[in-house]
ModelCIF file with pLDDT and N, C-alpha, C, O atoms, coordinates in Angstrom:
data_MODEL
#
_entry.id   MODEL 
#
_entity.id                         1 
_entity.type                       polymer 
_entity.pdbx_number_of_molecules   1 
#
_entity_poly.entity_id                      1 
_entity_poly.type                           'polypeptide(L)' 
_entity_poly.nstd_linkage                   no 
_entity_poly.nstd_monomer                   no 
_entity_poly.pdbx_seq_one_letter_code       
;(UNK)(UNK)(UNK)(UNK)(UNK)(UNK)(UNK)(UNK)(UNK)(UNK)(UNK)(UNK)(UNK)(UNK)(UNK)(UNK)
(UNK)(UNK)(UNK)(UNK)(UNK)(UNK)(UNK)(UNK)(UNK)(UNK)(UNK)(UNK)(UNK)(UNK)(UNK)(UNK)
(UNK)(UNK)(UNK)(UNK)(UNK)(UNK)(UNK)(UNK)(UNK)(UNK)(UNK)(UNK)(UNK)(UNK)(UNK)
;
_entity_poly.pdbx_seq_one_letter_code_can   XXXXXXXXXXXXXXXXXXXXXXXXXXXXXXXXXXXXXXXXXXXXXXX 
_entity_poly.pdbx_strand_id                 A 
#
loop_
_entity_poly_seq.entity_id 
_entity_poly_seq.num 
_entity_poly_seq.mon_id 
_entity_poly_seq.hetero 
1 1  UNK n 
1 2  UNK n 
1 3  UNK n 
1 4  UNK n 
1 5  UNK n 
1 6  UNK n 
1 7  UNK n 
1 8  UNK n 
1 9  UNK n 
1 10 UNK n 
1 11 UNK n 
1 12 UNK n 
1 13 UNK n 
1 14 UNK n 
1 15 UNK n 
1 16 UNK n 
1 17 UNK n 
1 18 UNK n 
1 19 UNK n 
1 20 UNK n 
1 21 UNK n 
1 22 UNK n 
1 23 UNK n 
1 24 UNK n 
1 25 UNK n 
1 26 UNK n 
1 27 UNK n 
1 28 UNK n 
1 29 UNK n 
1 30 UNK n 
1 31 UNK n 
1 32 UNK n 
1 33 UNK n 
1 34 UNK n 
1 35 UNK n 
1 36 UNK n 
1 37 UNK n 
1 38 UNK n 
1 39 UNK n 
1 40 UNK n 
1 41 UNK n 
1 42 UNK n 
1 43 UNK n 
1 44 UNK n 
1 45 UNK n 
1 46 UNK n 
1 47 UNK n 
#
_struct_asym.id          A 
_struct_asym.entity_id   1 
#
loop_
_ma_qa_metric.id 
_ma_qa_metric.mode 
_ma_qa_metric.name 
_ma_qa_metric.software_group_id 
_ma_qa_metric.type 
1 global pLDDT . pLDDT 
2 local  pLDDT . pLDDT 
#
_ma_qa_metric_global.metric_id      1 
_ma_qa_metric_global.metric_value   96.57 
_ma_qa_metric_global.model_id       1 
_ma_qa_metric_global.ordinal_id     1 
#
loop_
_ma_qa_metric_local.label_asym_id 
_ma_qa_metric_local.label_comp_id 
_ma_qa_metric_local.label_seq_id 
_ma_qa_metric_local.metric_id 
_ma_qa_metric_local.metric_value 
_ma_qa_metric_local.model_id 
_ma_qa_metric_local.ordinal_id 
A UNK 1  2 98.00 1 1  
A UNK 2  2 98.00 1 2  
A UNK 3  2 98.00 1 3  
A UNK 4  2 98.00 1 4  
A UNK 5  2 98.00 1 5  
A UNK 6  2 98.00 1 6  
A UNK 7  2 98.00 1 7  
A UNK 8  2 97.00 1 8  
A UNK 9  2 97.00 1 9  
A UNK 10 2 96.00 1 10 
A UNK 11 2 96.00 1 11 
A UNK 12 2 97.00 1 12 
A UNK 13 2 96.00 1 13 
A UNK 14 2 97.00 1 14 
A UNK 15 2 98.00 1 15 
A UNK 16 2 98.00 1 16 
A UNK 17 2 98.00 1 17 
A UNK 18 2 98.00 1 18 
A UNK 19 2 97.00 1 19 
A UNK 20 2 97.00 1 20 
A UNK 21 2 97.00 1 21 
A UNK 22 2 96.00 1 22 
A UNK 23 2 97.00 1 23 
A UNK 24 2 98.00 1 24 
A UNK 25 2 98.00 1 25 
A UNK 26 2 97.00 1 26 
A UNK 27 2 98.00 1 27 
A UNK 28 2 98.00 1 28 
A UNK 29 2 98.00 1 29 
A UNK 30 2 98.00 1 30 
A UNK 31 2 98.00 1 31 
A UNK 32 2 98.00 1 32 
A UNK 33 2 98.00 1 33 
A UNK 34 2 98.00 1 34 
A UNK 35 2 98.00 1 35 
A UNK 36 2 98.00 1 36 
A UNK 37 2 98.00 1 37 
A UNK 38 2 98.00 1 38 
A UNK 39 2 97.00 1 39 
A UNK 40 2 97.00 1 40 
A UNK 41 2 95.00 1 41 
A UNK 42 2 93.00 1 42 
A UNK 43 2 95.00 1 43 
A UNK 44 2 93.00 1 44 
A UNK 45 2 88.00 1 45 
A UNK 46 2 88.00 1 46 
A UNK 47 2 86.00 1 47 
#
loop_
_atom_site.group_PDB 
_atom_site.id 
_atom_site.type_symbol 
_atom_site.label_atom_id 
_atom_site.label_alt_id 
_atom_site.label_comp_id 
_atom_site.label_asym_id 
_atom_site.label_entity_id 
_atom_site.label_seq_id 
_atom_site.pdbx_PDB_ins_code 
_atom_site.Cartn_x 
_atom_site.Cartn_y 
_atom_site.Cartn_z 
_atom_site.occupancy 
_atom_site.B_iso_or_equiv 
_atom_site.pdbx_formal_charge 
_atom_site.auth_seq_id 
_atom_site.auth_comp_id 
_atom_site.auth_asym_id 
_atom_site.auth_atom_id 
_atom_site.pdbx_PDB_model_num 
ATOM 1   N N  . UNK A 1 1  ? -10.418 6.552   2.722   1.00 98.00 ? 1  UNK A N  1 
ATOM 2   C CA . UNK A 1 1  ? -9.845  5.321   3.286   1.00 98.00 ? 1  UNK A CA 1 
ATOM 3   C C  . UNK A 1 1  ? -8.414  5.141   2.796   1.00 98.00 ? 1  UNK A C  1 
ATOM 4   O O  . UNK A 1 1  ? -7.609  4.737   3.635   1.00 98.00 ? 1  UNK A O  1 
ATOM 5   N N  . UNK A 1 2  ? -8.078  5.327   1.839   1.00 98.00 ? 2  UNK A N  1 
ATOM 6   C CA . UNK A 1 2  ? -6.671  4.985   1.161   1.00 98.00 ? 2  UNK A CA 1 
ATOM 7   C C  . UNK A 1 2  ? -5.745  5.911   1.223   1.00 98.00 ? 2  UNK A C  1 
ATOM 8   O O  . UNK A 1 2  ? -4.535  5.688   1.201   1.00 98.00 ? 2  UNK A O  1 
ATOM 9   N N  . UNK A 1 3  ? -6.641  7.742   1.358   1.00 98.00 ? 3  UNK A N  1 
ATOM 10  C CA . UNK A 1 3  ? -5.133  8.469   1.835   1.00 98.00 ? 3  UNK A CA 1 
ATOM 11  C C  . UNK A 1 3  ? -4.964  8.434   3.517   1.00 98.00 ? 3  UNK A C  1 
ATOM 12  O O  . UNK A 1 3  ? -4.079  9.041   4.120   1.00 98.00 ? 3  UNK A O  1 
ATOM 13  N N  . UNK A 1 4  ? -6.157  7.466   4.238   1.00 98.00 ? 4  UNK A N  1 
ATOM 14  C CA . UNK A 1 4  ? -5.755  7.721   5.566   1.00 98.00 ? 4  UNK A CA 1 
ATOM 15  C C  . UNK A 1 4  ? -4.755  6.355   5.601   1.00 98.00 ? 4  UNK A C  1 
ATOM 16  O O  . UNK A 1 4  ? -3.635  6.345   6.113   1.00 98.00 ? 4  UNK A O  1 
ATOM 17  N N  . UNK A 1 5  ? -5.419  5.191   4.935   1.00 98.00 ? 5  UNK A N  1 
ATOM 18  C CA . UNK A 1 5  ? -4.153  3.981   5.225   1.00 98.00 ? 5  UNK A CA 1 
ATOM 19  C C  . UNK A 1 5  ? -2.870  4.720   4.744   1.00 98.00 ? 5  UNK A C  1 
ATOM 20  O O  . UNK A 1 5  ? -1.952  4.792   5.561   1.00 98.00 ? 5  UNK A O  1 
ATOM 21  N N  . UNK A 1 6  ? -2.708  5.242   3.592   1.00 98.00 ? 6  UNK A N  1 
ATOM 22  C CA . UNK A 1 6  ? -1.365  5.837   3.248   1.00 98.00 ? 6  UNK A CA 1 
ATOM 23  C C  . UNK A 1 6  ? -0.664  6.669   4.156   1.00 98.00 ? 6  UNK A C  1 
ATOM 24  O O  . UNK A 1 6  ? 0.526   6.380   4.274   1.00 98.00 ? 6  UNK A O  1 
ATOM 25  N N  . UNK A 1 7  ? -1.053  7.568   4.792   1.00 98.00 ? 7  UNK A N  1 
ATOM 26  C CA . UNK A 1 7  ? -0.349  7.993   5.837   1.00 98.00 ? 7  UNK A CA 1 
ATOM 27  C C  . UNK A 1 7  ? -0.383  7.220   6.798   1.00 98.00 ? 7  UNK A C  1 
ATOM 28  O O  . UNK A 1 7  ? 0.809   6.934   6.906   1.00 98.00 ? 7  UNK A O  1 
ATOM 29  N N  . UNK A 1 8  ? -0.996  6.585   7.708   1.00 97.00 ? 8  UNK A N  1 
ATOM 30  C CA . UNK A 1 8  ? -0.578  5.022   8.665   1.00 97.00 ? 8  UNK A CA 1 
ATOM 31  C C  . UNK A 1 8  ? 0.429   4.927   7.876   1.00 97.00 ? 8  UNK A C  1 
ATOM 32  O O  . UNK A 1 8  ? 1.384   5.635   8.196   1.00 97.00 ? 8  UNK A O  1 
ATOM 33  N N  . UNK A 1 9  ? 0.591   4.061   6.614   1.00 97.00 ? 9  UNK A N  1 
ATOM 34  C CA . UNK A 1 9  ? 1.254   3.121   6.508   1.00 97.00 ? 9  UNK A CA 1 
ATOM 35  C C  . UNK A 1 9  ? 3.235   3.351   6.445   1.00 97.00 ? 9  UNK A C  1 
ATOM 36  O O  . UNK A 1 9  ? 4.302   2.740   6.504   1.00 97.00 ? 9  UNK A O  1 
ATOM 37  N N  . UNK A 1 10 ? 2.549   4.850   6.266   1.00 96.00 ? 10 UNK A N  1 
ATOM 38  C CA . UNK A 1 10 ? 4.102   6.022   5.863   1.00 96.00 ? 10 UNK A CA 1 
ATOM 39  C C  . UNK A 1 10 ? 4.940   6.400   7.039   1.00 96.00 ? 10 UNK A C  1 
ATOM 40  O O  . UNK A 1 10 ? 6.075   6.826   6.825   1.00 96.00 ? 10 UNK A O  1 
ATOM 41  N N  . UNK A 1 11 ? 4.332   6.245   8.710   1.00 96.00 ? 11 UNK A N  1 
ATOM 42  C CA . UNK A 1 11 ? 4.999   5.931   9.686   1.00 96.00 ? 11 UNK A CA 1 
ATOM 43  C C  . UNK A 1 11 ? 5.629   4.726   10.565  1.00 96.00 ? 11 UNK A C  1 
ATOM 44  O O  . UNK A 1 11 ? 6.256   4.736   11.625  1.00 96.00 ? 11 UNK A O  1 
ATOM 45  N N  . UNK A 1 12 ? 5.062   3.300   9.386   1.00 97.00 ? 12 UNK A N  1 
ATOM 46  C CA . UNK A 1 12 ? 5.508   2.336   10.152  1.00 97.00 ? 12 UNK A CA 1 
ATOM 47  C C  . UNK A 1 12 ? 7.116   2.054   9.609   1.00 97.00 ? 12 UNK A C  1 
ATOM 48  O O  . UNK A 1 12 ? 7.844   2.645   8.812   1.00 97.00 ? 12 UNK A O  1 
ATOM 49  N N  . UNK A 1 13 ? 7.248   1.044   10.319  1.00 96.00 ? 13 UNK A N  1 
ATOM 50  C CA . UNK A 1 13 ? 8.852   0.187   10.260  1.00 96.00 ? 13 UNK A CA 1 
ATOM 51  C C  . UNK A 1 13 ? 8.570   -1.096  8.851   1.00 96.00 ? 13 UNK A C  1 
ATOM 52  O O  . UNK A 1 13 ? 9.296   -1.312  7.880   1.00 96.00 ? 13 UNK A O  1 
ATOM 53  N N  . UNK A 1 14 ? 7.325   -1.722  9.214   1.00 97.00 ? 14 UNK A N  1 
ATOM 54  C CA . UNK A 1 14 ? 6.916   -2.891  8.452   1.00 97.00 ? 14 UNK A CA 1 
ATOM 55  C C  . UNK A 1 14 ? 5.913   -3.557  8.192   1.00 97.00 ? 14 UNK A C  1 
ATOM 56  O O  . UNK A 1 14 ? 5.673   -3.999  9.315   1.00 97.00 ? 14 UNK A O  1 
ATOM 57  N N  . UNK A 1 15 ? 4.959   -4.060  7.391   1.00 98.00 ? 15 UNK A N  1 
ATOM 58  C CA . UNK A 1 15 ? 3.572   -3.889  7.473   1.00 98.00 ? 15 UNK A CA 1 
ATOM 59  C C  . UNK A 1 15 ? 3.606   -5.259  7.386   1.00 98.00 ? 15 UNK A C  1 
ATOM 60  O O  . UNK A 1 15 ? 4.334   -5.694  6.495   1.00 98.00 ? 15 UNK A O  1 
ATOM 61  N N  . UNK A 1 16 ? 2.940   -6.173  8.158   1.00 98.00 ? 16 UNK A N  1 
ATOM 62  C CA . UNK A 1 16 ? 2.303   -7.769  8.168   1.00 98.00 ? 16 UNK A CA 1 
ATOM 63  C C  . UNK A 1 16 ? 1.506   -8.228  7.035   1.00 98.00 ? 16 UNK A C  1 
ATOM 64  O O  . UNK A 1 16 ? 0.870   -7.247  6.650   1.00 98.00 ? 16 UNK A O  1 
ATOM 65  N N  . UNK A 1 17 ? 1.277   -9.078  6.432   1.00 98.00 ? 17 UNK A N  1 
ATOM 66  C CA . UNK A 1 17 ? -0.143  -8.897  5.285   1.00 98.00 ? 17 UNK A CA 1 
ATOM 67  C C  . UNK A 1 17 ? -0.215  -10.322 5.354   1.00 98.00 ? 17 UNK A C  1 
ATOM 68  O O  . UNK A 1 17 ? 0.861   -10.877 5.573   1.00 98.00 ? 17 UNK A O  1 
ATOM 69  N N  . UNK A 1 18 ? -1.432  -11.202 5.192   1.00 98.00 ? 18 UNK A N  1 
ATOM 70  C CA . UNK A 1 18 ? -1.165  -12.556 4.275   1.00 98.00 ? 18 UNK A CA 1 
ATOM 71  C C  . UNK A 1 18 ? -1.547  -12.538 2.923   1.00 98.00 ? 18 UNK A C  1 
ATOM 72  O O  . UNK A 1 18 ? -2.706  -12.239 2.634   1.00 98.00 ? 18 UNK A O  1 
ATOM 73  N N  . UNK A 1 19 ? -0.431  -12.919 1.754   1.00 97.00 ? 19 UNK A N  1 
ATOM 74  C CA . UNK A 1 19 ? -0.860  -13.041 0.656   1.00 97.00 ? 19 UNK A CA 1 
ATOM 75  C C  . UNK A 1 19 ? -1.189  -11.528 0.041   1.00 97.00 ? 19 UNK A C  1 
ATOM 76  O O  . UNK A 1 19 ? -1.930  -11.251 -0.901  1.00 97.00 ? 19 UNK A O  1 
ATOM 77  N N  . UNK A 1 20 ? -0.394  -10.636 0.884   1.00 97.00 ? 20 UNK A N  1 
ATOM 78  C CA . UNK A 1 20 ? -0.873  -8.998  0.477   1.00 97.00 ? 20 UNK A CA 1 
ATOM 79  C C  . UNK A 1 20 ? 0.307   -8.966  -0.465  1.00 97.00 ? 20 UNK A C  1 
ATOM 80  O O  . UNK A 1 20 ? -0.269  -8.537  -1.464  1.00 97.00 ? 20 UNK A O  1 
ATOM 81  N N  . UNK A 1 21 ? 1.619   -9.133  -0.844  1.00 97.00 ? 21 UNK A N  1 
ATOM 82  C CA . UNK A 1 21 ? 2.348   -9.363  -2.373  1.00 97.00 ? 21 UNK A CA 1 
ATOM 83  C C  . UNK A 1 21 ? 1.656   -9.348  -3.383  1.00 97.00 ? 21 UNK A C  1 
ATOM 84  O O  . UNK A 1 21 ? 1.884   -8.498  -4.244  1.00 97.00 ? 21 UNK A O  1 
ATOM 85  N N  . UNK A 1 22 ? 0.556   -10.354 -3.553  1.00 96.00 ? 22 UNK A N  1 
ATOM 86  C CA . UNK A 1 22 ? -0.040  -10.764 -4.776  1.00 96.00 ? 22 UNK A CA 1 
ATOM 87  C C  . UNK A 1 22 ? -1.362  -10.258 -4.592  1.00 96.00 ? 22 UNK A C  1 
ATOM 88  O O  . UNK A 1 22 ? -1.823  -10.166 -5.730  1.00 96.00 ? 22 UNK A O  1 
ATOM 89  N N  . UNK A 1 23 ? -2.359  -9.817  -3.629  1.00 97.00 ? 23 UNK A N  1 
ATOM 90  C CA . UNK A 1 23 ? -3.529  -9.750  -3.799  1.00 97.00 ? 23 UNK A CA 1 
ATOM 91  C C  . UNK A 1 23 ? -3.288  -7.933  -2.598  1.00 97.00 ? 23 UNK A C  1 
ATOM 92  O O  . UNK A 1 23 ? -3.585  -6.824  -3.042  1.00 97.00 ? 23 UNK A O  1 
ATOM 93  N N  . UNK A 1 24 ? -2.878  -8.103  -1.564  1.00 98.00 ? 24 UNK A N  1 
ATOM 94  C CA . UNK A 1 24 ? -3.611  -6.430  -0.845  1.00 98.00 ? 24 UNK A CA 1 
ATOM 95  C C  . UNK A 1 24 ? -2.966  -5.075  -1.422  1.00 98.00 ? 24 UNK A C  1 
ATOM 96  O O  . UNK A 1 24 ? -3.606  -4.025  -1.472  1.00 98.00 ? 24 UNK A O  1 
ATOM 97  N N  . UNK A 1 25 ? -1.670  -5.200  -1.840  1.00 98.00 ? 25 UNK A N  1 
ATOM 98  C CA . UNK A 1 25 ? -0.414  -4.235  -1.886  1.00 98.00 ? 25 UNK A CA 1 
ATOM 99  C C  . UNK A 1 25 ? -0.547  -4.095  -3.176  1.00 98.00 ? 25 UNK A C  1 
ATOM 100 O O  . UNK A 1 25 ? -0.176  -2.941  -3.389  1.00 98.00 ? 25 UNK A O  1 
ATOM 101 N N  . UNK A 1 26 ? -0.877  -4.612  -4.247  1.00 97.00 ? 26 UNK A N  1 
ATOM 102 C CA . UNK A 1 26 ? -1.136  -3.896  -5.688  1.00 97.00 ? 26 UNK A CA 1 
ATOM 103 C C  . UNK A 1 26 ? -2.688  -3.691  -6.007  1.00 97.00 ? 26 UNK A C  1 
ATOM 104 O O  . UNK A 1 26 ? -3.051  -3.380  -7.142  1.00 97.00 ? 26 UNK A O  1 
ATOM 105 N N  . UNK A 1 27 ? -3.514  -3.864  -5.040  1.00 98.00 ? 27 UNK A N  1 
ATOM 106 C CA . UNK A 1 27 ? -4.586  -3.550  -5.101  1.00 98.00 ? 27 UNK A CA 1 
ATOM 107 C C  . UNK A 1 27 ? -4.671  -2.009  -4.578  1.00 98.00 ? 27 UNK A C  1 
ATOM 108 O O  . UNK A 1 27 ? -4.931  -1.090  -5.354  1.00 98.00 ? 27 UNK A O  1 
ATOM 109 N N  . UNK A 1 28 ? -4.527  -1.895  -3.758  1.00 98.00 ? 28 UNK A N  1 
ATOM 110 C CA . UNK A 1 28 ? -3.875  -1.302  -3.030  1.00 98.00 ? 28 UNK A CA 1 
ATOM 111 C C  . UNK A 1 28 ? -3.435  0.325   -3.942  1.00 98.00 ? 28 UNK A C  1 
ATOM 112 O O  . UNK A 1 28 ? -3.963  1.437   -3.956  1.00 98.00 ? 28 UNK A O  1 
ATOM 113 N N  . UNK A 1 29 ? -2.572  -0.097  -4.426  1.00 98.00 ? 29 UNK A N  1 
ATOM 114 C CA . UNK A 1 29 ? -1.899  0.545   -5.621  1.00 98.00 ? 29 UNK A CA 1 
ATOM 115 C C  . UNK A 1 29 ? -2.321  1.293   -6.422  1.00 98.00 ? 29 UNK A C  1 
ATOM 116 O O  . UNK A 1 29 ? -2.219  2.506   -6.609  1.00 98.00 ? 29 UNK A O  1 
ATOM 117 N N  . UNK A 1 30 ? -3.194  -0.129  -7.267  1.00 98.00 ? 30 UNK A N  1 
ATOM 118 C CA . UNK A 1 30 ? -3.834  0.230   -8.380  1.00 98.00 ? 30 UNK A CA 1 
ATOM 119 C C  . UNK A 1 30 ? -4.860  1.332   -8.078  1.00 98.00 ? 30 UNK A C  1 
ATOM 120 O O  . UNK A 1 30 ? -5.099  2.197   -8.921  1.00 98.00 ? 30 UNK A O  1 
ATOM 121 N N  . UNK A 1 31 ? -5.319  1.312   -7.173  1.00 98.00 ? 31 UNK A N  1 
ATOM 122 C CA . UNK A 1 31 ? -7.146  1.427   -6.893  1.00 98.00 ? 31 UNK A CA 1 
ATOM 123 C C  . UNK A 1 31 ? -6.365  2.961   -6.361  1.00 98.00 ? 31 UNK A C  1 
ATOM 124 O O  . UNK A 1 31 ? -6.919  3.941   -6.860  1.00 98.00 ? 31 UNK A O  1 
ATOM 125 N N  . UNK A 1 32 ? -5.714  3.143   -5.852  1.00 98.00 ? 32 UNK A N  1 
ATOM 126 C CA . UNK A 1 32 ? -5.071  4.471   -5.362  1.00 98.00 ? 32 UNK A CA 1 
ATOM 127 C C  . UNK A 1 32 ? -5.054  5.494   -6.348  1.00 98.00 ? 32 UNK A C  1 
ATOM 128 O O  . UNK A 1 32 ? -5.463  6.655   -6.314  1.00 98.00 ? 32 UNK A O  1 
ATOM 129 N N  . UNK A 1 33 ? -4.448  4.767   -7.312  1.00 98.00 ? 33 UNK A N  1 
ATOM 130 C CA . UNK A 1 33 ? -3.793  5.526   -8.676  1.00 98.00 ? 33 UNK A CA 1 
ATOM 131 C C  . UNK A 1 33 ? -4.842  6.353   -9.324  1.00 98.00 ? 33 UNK A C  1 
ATOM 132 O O  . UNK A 1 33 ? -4.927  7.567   -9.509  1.00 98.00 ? 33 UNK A O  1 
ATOM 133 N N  . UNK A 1 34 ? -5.954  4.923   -9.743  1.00 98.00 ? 34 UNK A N  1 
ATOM 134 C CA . UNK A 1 34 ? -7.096  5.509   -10.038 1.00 98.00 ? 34 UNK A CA 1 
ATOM 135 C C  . UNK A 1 34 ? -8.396  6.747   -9.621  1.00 98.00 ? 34 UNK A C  1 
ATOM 136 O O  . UNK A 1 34 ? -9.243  7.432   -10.195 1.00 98.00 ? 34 UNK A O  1 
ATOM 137 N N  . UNK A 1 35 ? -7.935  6.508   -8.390  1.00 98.00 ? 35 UNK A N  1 
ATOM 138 C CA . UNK A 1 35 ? -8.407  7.974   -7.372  1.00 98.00 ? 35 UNK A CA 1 
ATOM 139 C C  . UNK A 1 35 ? -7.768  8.973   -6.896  1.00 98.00 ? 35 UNK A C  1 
ATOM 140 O O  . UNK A 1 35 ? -8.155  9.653   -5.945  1.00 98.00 ? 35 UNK A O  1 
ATOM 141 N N  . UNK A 1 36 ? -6.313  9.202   -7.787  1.00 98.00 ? 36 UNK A N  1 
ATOM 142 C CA . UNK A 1 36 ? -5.708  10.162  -7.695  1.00 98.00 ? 36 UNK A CA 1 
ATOM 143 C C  . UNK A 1 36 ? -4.660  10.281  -6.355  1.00 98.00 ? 36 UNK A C  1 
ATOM 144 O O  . UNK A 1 36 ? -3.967  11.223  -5.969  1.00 98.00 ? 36 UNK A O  1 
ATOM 145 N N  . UNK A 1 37 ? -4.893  8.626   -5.711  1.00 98.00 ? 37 UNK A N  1 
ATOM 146 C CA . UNK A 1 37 ? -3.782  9.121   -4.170  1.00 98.00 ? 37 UNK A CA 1 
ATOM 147 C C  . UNK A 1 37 ? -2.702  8.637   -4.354  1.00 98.00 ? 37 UNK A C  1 
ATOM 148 O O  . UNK A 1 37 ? -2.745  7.444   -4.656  1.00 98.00 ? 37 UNK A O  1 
ATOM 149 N N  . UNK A 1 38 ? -1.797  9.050   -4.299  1.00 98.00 ? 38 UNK A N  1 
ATOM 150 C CA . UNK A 1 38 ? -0.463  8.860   -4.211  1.00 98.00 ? 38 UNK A CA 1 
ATOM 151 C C  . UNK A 1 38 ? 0.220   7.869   -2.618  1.00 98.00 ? 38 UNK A C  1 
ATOM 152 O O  . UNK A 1 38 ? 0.257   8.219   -1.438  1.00 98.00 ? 38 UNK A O  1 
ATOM 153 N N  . UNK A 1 39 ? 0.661   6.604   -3.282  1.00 97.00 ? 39 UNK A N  1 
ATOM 154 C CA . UNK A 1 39 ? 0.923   6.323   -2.056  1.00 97.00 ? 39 UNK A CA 1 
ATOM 155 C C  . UNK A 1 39 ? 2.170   5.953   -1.867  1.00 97.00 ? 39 UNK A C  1 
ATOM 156 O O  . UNK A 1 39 ? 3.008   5.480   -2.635  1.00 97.00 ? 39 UNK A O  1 
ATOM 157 N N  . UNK A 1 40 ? 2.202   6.357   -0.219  1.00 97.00 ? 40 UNK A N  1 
ATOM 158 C CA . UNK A 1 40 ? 3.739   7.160   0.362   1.00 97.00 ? 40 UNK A CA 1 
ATOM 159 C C  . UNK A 1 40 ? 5.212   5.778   0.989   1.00 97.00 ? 40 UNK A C  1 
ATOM 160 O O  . UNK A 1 40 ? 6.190   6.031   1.693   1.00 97.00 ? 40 UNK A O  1 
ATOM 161 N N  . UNK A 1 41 ? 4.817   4.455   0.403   1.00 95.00 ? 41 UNK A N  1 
ATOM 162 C CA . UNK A 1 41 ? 5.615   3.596   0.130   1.00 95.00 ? 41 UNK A CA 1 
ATOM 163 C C  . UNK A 1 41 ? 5.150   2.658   -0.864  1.00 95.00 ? 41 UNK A C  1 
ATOM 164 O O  . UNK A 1 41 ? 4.018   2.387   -1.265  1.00 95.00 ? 41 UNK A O  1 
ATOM 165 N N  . UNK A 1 42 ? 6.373   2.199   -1.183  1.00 93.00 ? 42 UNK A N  1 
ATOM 166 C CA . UNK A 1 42 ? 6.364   0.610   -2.150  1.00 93.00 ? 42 UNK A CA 1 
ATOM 167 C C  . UNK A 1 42 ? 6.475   -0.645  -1.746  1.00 93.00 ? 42 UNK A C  1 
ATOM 168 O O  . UNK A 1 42 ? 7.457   -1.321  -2.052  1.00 93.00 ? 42 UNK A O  1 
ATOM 169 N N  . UNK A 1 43 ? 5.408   -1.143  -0.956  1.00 95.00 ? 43 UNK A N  1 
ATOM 170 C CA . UNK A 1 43 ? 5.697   -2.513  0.357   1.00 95.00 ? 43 UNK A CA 1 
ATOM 171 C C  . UNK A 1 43 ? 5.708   -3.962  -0.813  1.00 95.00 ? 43 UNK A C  1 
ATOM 172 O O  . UNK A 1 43 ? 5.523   -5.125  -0.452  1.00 95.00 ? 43 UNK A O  1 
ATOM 173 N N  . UNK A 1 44 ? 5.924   -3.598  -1.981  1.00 93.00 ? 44 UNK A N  1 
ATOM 174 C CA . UNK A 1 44 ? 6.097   -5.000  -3.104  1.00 93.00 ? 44 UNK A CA 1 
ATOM 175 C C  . UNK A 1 44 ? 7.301   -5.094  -2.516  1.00 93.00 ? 44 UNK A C  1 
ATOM 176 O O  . UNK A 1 44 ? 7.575   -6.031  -1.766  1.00 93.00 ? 44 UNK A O  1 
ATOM 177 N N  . UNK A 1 45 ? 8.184   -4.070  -2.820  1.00 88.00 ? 45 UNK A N  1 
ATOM 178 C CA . UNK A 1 45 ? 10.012  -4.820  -2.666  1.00 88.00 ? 45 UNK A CA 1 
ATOM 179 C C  . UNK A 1 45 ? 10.286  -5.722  -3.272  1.00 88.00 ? 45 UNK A C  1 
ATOM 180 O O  . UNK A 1 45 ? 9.740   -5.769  -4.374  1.00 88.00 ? 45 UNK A O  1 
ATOM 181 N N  . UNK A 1 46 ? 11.255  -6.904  -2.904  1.00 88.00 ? 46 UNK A N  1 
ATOM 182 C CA . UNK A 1 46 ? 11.918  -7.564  -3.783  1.00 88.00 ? 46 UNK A CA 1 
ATOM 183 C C  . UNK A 1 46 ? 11.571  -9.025  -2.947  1.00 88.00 ? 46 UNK A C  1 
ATOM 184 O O  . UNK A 1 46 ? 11.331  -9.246  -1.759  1.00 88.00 ? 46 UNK A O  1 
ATOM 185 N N  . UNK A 1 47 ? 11.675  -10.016 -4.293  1.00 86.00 ? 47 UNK A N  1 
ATOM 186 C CA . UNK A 1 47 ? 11.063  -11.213 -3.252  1.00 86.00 ? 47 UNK A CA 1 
ATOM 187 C C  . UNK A 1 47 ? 12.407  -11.545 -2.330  1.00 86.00 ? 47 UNK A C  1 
ATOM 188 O O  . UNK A 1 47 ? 12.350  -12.391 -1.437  1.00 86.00 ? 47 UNK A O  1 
#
């Protein structure tokens, strides 16, 4: 599931989320890391 969202997410322009800053996008992250996937943007950015 997370290296297929990672590639989705590695051809878009911009990803929609609600409340994904603080709760989908470092979950996201984290949970990646821990299973070894590398993922192919950084959608935190800057506030």
């Amino acid at each position: 599931i997370l290296e297929h969202f990672w590639r989705y997410a590695g051809r878009v322009e911009r990803v929609i989320t609600f409340n994904g800053r603080n709760f989908d996008i470092p979950f996201l992250m984290m949970r990646s890391a821990m299973l070894k996937v590398k993922p192919t943007v950084n959608f935190m950015g800057k506030k």
